[in-house]
Every structure is written in structure tokens, then in C-alpha cells.
N, C-alpha and C. Protein backbone atom coordinates (compact mmCIF):
# COMPACT_ATOMS: atom_id res chain seq x y z
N UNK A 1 -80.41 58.21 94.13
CA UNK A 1 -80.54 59.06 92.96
C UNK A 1 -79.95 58.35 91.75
N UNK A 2 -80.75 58.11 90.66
CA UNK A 2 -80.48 57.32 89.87
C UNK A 2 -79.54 58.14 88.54
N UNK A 3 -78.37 57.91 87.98
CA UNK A 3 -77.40 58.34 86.84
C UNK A 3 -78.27 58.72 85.91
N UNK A 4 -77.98 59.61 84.75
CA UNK A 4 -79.01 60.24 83.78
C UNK A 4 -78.24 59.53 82.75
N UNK A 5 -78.62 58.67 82.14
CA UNK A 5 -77.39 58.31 80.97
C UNK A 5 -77.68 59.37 79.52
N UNK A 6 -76.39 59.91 79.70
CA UNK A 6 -75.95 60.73 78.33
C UNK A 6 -76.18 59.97 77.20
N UNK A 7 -76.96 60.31 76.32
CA UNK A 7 -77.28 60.06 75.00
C UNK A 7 -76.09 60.85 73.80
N UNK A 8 -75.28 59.84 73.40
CA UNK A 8 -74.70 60.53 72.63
C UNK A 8 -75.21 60.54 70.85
N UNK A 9 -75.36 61.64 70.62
CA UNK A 9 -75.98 62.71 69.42
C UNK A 9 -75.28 61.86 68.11
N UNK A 10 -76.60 61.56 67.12
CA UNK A 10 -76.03 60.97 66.36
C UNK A 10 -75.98 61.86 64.82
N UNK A 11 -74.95 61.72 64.06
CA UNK A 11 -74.23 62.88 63.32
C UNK A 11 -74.36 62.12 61.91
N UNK A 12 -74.82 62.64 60.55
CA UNK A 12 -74.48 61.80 59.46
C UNK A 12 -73.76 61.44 59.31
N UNK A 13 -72.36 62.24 59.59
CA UNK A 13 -70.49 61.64 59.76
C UNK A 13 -70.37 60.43 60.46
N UNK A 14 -71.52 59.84 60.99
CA UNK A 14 -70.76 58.72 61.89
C UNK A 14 -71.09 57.60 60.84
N UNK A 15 -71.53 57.67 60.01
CA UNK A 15 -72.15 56.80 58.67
C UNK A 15 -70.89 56.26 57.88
N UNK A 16 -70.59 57.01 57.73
CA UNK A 16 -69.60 56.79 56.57
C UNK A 16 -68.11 58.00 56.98
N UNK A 17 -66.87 57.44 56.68
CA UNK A 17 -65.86 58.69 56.81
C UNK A 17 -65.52 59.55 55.94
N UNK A 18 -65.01 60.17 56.34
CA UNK A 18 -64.90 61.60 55.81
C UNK A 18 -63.68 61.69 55.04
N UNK A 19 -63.96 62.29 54.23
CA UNK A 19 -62.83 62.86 52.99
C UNK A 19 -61.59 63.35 54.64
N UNK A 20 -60.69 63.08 54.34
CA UNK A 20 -59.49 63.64 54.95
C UNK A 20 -58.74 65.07 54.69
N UNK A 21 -59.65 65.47 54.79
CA UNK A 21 -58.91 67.36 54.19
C UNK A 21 -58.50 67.45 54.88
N UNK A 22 -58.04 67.38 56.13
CA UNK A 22 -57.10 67.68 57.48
C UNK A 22 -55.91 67.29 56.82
N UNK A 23 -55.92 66.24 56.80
CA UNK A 23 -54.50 65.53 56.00
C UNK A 23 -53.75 66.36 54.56
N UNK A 24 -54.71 66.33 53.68
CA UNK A 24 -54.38 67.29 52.30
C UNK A 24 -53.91 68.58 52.71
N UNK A 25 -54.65 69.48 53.71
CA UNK A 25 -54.18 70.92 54.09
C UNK A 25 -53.10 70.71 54.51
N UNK A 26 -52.37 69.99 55.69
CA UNK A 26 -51.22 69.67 56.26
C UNK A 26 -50.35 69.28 54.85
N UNK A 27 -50.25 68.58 54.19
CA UNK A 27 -49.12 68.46 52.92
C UNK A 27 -48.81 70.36 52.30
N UNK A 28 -50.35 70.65 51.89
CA UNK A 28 -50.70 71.66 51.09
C UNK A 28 -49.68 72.80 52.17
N UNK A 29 -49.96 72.97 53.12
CA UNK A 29 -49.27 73.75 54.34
C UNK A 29 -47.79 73.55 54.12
N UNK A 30 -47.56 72.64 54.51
CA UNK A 30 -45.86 72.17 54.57
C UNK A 30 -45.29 72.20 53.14
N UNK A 31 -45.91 71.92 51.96
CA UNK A 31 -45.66 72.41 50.32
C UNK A 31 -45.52 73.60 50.47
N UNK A 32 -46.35 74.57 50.91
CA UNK A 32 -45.95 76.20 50.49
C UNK A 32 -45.22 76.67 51.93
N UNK A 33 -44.62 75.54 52.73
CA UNK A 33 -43.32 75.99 53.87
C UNK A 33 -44.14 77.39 54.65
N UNK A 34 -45.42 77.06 55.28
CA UNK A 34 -45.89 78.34 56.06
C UNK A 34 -46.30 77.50 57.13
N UNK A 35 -47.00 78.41 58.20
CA UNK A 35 -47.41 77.56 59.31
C UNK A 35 -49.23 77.46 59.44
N UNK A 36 -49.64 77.06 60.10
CA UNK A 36 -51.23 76.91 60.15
C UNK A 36 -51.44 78.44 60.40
N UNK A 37 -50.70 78.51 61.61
CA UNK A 37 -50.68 80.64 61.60
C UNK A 37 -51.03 81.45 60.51
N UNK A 38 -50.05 81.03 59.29
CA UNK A 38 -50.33 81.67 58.37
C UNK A 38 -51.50 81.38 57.64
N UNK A 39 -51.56 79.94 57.53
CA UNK A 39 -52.41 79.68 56.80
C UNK A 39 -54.03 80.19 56.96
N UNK A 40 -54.11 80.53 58.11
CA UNK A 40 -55.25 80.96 58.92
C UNK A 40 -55.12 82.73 58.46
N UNK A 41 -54.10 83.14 58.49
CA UNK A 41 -54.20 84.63 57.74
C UNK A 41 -54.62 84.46 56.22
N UNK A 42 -53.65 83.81 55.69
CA UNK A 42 -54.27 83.66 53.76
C UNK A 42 -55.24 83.73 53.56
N UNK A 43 -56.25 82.93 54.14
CA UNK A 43 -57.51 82.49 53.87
C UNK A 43 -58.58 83.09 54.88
N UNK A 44 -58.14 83.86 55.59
CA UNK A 44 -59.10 85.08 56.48
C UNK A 44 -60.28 83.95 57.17
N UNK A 45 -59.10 83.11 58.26
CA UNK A 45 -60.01 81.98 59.38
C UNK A 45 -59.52 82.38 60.78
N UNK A 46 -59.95 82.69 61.75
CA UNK A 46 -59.69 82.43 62.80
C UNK A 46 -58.50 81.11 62.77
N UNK A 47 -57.80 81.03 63.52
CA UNK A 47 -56.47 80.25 64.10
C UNK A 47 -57.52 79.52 64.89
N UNK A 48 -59.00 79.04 65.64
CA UNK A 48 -59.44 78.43 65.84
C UNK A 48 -60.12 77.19 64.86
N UNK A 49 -60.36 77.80 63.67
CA UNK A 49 -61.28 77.50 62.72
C UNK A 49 -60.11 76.59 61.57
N UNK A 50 -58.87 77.35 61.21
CA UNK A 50 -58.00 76.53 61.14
C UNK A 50 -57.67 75.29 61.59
N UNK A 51 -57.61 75.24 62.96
CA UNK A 51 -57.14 74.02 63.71
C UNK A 51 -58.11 73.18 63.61
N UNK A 52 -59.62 73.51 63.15
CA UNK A 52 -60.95 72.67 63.75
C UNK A 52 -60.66 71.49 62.01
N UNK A 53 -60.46 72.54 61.03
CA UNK A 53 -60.16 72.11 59.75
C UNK A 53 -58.96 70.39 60.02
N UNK A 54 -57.55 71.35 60.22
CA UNK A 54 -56.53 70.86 59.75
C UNK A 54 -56.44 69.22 60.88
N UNK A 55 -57.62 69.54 61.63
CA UNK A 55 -58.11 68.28 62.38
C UNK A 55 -59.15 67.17 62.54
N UNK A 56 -59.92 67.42 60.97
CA UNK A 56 -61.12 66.82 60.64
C UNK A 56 -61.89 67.17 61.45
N UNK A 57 -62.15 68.12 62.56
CA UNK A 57 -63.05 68.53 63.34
C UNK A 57 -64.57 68.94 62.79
N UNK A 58 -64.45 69.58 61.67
CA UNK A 58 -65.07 70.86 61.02
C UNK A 58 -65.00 70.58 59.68
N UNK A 59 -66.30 70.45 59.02
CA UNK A 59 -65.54 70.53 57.47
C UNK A 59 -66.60 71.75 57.12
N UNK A 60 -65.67 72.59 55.73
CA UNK A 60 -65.66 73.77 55.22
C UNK A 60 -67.05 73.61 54.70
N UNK A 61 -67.48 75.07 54.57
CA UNK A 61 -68.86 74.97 53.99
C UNK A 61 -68.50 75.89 52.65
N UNK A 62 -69.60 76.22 51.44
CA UNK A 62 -68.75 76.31 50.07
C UNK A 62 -68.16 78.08 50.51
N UNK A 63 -68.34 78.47 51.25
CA UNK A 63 -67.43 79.98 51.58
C UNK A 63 -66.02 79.75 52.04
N UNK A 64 -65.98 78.74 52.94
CA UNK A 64 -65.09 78.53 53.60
C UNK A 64 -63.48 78.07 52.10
N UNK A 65 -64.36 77.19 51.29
CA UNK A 65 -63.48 76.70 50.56
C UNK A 65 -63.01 77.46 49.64
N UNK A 66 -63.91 78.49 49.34
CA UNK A 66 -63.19 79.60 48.47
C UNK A 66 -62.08 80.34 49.06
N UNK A 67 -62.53 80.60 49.92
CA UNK A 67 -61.21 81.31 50.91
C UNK A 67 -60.11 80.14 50.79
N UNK A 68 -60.15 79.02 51.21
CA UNK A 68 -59.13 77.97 51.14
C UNK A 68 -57.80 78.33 49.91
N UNK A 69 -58.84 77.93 48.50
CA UNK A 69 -58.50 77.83 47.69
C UNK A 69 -58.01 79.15 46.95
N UNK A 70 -58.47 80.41 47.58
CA UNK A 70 -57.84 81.91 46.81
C UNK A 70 -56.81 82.25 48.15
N UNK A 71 -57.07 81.88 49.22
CA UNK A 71 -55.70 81.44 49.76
C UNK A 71 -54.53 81.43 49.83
N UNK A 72 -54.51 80.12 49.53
CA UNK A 72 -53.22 79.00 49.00
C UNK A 72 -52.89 79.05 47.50
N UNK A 73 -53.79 79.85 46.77
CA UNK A 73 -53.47 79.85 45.16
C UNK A 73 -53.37 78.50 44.96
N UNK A 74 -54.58 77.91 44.71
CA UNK A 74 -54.55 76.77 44.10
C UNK A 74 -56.14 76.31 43.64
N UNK A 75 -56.06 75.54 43.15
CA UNK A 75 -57.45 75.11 42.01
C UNK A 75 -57.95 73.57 42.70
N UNK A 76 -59.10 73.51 42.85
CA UNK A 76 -60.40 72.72 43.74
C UNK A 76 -59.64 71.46 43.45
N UNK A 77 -59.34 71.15 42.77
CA UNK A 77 -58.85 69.63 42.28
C UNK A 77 -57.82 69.31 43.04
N UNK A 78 -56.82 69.98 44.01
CA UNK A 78 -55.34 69.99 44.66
C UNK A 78 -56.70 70.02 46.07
N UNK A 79 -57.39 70.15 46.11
CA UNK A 79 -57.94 70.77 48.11
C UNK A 79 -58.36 69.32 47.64
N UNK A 80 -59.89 68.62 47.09
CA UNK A 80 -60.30 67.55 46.68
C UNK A 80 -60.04 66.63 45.52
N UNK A 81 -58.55 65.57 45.95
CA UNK A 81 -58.33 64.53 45.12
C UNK A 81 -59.20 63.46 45.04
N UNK A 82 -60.15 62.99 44.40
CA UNK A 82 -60.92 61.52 44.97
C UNK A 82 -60.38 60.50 44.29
């Protein structure tokens, strides 16, 4: 019986990398001294959806970032530095 070789799925992300918002939320987090816990309440995310974030897993779609940003009280330019 011959192995099925898994094709692994190719993603536009594998092109080029990704803005690091995992990284920025973690400062942004530890700046306003709360935990991802919370941060996941502020911004009305699942504590799954949080973690998928604060791990480059997942990036926000433009709903997601409003919530981010009315949140944390802070303005688009502090979530995306380029």
C-alpha cells in the first residue's frame, strides 16, 4: 500500500512576511499592564482569537481592528507602525 503524500496548501503569506502585530499587541498589552485575558475582554474576542492574533496565527480583518483599536484606546498608527 503505497503513502498518500500530503500536499501542503499554499497560502499568499508564504510569499512575503507578515507585518508582526503579534509582537506590537504584546508591547501594546504589557504598556497598558493587562493580560491577553483582558485584552480579549476590551476588544470583545474570544481568548482563542486573541491568542491566534498575539501569535501571528490570524491576522485581523477591518472589524476585528476596530475592536482592537476602541479597545485599547488607541489610534491605527500605534496597532500599524511601518
Amino acid at each position: 500500500m503505497a503513502k498518500s503524500k500530503s500536499k501542503k496548501r499554499h497560502k499568499p503569506s508564504d510569499d512575503y512576511d507578515l507585518y508582526d502585530l503579534g509582537g506590537v499587541l504584546k508591547k501594546l498589552v504589557a504598556k497598558k499592564g493587562i493580560t491577553q485575558t483582558d485584552f480579549a475582554k476590551k476588544c470583545d474576542l474570544t481568548e482563542a482569537s486573541a491568542s491566534k492574533l498575539f501569535n501571528n496565527k490570524r491576522q485581523p480583518n477591518f472589524s476585528t481592528i476596530i475592536k482592537i483599536l476602541e479597545g485599547l484606546n488607541i489610534k491605527f498608527e500605534e496597532l500599524y507602525k511601518w
